[in-house]
C-alpha atoms as a PDB file:
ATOM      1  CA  UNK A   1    -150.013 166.688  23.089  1.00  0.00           C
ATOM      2  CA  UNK A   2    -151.147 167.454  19.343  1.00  0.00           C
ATOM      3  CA  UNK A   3    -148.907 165.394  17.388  1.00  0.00           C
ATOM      4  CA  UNK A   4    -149.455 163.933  13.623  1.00  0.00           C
ATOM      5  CA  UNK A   5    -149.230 160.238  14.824  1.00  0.00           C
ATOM      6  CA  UNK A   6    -149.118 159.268  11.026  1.00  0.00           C
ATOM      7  CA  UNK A   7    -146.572 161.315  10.196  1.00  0.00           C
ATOM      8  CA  UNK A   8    -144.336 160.694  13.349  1.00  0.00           C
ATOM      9  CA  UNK A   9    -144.404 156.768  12.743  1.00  0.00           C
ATOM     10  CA  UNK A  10    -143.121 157.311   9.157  1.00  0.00           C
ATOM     11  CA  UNK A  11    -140.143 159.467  10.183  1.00  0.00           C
ATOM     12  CA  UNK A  12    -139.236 157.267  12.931  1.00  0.00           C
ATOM     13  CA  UNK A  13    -139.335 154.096  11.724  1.00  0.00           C
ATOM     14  CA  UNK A  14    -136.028 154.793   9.879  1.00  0.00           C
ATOM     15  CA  UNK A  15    -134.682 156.237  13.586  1.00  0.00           C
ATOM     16  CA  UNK A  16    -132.482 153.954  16.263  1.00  0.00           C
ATOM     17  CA  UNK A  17    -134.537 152.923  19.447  1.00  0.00           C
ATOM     18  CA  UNK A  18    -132.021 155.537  20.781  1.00  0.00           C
ATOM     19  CA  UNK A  19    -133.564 158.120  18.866  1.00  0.00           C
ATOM     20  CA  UNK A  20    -136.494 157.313  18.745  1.00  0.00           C
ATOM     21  CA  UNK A  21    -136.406 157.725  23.306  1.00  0.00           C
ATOM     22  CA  UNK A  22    -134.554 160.956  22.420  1.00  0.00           C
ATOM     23  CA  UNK A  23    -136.931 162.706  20.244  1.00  0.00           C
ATOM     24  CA  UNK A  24    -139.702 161.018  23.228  1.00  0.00           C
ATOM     25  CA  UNK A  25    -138.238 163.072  25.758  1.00  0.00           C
ATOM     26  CA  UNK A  26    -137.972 166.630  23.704  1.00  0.00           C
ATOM     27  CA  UNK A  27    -141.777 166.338  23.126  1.00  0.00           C
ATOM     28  CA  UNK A  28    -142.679 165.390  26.231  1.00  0.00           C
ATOM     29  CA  UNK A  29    -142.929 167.636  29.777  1.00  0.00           C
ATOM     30  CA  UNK A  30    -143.081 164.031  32.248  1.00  0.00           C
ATOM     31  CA  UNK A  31    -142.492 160.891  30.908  1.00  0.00           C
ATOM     32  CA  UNK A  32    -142.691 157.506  32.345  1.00  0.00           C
ATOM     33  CA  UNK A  33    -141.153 153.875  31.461  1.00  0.00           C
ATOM     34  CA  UNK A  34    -143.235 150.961  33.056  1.00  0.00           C
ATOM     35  CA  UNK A  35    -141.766 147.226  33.359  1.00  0.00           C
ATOM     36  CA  UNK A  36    -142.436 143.814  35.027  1.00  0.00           C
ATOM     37  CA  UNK A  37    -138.639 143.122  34.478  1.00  0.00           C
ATOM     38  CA  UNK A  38    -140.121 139.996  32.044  1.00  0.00           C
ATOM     39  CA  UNK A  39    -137.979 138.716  29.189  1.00  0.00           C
ATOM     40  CA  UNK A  40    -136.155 141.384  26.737  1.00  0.00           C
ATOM     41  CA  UNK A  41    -137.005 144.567  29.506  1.00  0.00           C
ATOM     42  CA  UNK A  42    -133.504 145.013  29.627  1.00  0.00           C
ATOM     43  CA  UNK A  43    -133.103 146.441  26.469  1.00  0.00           C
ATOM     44  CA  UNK A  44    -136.447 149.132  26.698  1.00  0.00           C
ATOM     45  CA  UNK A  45    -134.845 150.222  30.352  1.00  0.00           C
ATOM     46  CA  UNK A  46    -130.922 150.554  29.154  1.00  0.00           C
ATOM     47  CA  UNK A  47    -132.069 152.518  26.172  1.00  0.00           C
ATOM     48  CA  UNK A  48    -134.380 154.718  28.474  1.00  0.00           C
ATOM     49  CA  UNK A  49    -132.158 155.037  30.980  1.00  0.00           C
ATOM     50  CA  UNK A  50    -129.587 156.343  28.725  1.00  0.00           C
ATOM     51  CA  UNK A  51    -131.084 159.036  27.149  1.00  0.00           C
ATOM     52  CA  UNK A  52    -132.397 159.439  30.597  1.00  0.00           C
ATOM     53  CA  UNK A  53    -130.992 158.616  33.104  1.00  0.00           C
ATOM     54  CA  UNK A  54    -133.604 159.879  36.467  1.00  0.00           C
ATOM     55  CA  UNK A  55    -136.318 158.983  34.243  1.00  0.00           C
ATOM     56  CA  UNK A  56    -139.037 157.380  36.464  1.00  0.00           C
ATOM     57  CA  UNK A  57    -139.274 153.586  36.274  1.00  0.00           C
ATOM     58  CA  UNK A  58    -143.120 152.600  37.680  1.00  0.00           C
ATOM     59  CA  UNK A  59    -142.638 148.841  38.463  1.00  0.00           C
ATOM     60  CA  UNK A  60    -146.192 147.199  39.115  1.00  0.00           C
ATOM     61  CA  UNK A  61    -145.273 143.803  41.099  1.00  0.00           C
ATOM     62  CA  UNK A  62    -148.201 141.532  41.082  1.00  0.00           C
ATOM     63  CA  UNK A  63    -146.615 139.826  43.792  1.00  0.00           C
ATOM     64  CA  UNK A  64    -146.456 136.549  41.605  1.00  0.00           C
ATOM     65  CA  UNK A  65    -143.231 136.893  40.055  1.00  0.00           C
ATOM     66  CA  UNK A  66    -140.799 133.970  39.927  1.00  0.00           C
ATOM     67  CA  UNK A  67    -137.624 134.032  41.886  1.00  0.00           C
ATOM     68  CA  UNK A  68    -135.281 134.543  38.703  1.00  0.00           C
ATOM     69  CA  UNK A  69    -137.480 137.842  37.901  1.00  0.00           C
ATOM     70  CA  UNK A  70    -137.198 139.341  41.596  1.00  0.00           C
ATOM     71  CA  UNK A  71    -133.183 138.494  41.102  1.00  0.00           C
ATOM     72  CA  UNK A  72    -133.079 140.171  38.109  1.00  0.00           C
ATOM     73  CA  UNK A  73    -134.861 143.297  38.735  1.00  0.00           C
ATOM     74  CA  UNK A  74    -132.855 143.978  41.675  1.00  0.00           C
ATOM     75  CA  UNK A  75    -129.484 143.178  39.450  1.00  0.00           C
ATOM     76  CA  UNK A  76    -130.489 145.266  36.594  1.00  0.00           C
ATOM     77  CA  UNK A  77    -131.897 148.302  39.178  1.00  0.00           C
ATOM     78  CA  UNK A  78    -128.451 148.405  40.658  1.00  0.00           C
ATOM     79  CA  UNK A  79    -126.448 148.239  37.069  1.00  0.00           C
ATOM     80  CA  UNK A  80    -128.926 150.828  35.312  1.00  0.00           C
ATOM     81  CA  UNK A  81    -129.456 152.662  38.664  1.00  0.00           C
ATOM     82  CA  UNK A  82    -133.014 153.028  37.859  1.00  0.00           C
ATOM     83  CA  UNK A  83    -135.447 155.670  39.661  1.00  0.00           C
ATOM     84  CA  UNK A  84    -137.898 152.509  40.489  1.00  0.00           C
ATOM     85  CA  UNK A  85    -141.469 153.384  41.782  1.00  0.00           C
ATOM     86  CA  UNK A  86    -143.155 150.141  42.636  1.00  0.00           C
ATOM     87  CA  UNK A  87    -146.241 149.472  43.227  1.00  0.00           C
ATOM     88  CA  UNK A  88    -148.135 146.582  44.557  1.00  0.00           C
ATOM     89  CA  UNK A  89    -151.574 145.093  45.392  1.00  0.00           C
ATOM     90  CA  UNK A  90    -153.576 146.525  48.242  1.00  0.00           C
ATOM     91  CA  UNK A  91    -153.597 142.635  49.437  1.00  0.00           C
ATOM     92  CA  UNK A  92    -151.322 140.403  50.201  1.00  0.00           C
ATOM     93  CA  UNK A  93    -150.533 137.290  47.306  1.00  0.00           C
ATOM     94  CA  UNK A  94    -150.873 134.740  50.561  1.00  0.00           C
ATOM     95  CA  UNK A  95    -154.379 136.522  52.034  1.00  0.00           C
ATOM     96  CA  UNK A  96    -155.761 136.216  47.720  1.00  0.00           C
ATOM     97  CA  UNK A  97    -154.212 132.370  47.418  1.00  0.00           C
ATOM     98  CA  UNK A  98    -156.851 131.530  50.018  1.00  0.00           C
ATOM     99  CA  UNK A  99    -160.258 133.678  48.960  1.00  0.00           C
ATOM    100  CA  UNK A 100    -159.442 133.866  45.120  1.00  0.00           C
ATOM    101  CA  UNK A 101    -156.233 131.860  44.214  1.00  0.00           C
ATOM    102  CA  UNK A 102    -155.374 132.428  40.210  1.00  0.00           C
ATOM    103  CA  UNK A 103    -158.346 131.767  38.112  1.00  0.00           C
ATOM    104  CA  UNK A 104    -158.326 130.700  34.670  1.00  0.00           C
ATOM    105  CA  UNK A 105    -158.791 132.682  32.161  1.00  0.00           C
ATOM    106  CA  UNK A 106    -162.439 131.337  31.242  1.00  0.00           C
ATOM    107  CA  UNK A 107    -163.282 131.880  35.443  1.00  0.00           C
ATOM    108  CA  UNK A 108    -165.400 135.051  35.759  1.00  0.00           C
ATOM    109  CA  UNK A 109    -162.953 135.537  39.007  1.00  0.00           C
ATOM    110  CA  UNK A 110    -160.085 136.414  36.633  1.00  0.00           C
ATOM    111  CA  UNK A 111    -161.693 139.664  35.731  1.00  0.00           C
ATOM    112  CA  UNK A 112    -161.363 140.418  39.225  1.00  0.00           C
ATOM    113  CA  UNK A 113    -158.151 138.987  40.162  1.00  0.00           C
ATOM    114  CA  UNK A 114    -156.795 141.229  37.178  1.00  0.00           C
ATOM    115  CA  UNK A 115    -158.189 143.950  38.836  1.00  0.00           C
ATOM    116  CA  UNK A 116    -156.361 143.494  41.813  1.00  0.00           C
ATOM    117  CA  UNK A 117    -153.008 142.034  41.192  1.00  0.00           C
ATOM    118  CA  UNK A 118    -152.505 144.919  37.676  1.00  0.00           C
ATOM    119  CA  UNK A 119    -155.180 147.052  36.489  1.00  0.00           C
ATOM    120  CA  UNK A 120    -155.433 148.922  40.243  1.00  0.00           C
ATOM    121  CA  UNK A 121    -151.759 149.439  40.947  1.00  0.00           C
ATOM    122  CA  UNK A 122    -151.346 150.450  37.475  1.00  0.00           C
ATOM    123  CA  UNK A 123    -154.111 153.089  37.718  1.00  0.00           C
ATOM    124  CA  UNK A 124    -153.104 154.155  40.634  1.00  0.00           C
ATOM    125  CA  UNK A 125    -149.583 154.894  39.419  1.00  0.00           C
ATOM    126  CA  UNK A 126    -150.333 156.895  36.526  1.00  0.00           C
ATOM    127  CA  UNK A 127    -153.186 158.743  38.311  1.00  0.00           C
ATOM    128  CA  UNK A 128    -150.064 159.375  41.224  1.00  0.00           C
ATOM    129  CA  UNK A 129    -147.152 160.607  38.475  1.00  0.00           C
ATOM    130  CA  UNK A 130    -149.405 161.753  35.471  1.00  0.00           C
ATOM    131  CA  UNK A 131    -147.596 160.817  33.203  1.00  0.00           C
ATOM    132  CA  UNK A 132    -147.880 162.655  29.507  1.00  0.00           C
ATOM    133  CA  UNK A 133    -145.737 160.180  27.689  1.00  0.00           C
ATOM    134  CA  UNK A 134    -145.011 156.352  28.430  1.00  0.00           C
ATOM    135  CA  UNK A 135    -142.554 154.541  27.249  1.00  0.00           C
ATOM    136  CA  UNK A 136    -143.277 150.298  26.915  1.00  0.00           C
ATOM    137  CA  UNK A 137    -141.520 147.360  24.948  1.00  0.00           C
ATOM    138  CA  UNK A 138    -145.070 146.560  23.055  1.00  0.00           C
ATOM    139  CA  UNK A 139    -143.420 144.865  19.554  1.00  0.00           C
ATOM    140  CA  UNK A 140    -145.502 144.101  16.488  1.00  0.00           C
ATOM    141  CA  UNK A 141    -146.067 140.472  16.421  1.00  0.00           C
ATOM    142  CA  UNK A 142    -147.204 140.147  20.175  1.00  0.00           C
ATOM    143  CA  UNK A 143    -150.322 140.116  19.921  1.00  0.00           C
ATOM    144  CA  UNK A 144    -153.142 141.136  17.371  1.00  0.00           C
ATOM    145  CA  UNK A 145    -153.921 144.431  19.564  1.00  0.00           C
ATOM    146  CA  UNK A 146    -149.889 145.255  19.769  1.00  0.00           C
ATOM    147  CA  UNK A 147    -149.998 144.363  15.903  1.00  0.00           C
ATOM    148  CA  UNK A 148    -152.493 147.412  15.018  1.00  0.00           C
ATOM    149  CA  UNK A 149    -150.255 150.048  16.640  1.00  0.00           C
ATOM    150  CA  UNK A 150    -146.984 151.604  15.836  1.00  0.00           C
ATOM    151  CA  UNK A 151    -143.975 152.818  17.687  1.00  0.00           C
ATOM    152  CA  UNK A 152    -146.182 155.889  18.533  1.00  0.00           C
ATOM    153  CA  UNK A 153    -149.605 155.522  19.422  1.00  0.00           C
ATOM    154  CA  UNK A 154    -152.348 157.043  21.930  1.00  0.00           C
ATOM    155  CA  UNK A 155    -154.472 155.640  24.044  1.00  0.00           C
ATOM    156  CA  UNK A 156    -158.207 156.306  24.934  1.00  0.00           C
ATOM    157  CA  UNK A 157    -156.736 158.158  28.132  1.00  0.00           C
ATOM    158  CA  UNK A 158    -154.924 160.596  26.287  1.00  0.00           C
ATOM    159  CA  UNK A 159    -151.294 159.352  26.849  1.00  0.00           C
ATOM    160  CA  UNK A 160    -148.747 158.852  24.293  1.00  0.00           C
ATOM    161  CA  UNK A 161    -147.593 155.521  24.034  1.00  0.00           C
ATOM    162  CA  UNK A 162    -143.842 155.287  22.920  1.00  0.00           C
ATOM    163  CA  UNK A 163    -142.129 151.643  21.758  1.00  0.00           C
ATOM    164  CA  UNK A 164    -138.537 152.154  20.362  1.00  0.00           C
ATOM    165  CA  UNK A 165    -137.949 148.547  19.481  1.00  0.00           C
ATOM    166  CA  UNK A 166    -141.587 148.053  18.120  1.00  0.00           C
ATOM    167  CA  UNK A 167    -140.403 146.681  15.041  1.00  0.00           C
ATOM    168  CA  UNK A 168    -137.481 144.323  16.289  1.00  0.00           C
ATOM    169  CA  UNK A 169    -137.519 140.727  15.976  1.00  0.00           C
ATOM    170  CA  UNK A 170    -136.201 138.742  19.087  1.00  0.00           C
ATOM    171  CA  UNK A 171    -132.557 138.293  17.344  1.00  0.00           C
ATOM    172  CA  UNK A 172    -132.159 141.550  16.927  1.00  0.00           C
ATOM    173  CA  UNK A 173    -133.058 142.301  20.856  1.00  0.00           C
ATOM    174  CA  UNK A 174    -130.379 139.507  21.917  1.00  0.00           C
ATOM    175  CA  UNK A 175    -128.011 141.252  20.084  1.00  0.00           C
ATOM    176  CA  UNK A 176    -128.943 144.665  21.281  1.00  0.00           C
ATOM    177  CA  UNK A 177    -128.123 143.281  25.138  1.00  0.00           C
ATOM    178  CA  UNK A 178    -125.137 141.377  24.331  1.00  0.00           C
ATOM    179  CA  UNK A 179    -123.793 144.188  22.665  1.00  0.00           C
ATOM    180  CA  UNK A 180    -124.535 146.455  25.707  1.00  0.00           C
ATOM    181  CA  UNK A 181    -123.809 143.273  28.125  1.00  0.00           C
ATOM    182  CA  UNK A 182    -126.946 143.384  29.512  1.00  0.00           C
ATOM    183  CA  UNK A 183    -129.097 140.259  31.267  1.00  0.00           C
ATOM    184  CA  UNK A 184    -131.860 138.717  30.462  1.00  0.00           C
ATOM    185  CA  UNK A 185    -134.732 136.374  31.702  1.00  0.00           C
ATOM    186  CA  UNK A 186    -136.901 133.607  30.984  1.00  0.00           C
ATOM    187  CA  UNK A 187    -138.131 132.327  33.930  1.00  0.00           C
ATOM    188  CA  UNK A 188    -140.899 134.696  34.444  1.00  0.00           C
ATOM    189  CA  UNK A 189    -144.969 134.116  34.943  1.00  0.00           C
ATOM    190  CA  UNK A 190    -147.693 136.495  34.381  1.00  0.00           C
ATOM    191  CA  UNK A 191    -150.810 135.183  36.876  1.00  0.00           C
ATOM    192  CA  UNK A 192    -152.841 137.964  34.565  1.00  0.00           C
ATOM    193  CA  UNK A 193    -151.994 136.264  31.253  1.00  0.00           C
ATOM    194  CA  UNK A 194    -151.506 132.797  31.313  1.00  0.00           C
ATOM    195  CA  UNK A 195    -151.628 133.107  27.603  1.00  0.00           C
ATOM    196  CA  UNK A 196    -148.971 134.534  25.515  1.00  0.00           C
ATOM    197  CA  UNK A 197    -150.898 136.196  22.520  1.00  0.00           C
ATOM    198  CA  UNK A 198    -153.297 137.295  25.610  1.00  0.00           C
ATOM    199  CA  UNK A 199    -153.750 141.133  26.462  1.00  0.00           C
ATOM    200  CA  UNK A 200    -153.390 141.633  30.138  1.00  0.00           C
ATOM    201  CA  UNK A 201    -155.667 145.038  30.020  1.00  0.00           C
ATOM    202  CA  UNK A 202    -153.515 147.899  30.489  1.00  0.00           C
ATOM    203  CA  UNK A 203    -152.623 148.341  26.691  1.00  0.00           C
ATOM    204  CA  UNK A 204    -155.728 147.327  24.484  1.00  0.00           C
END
């Protein structure tokens, strides 16, 4: 897609998340929404999911997610009915804890275990769907990468990167899902991360 990134941004910055995934879906031909069901994804999936609603959800499961965050992906599936694609490691979390475990960040082995556990099921989603837009909850204030972009940005593979709420604080999000009585969840760990300002690899 052509589009006047510049341009777009300044228009819909005064739009609703709502229209901002409406006028997403007019430009776009096959769209995606990724998650890993962490804190505030509620609110990026309802509003998706609304506009809508068969829209494919491509869930990559490092296979390291907490028990809350495995409960409340399959709650807010169910209540959203979402058209979940997962996608997984090509090993097993128990076969990696023995030959790699989690390494820190600083470990050399972390480039790898990213790899694995994200970067390869991610690829091999999009590469699978082919996707021309992709909807994400990336807000300004995440990180310094996330802090450079705008609701609508591109990246180097060509895709255009869509984040309705890009601009909302976290007390506007909790009142977003209260007002749509929609969950939400803390308890979640990112083996990829470890840090919070960290970029995992599959934005930046």
């Amino acid at each position: 897609m052509n589009l006047d990134l510049k341009e777009i941004n300044r228009k819909l910055r005064k739009k609703t998340p709502l229209e901002v995934v409406l006028w997403a879906i007019t430009v776009s031909d096959n769209p995606v929404v990724t998650t890993n069901f962490r804190p505030y994804e509620a609110a990026i999936l309802h509003a998706v999911a609304k506009m809508k609603p068969d829209i494919k959800v491509i869930w990559c499961d490092t296979g390291y997610n907490t028990p809350q965050t495995y409960k409340h992906a399959q709650d807010l599936t169910a209540n959203l009915n979402l058209n979940i694609h997962l996608y997984v490691p090509k090993q097993t979390a128990a076969h990696r804890d023995v030959v790699l475990g989690i390494p820190h960040v600083d470990d050399p082995n972390h480039k790898i275990f990213t790899e694995q556990v994200k970067l390869e099921p991610f690829k091999r989603a999009m590469f699978e769907h082919q996707p021309d837009l992709w909807f994400t909850n990336l807000r300004k204030g995440q990180t310094a990468f996330r802090d450079s972009i705008d609701i609508v940005s591109q990246g180097a593979d060509g895709i255009i990167k869509v984040s309705p709420f890009y601009y909302w604080p976290d007390e506007a999000l909790d009142k977003y899902l209260i007002d749509n009585n929609l969950p939400n969840e803390f308890k979640y760990f990112d083996p990829t991360k470890q840090l919070e300002n960290r970029e995992c690899g599959l934005h930046a």
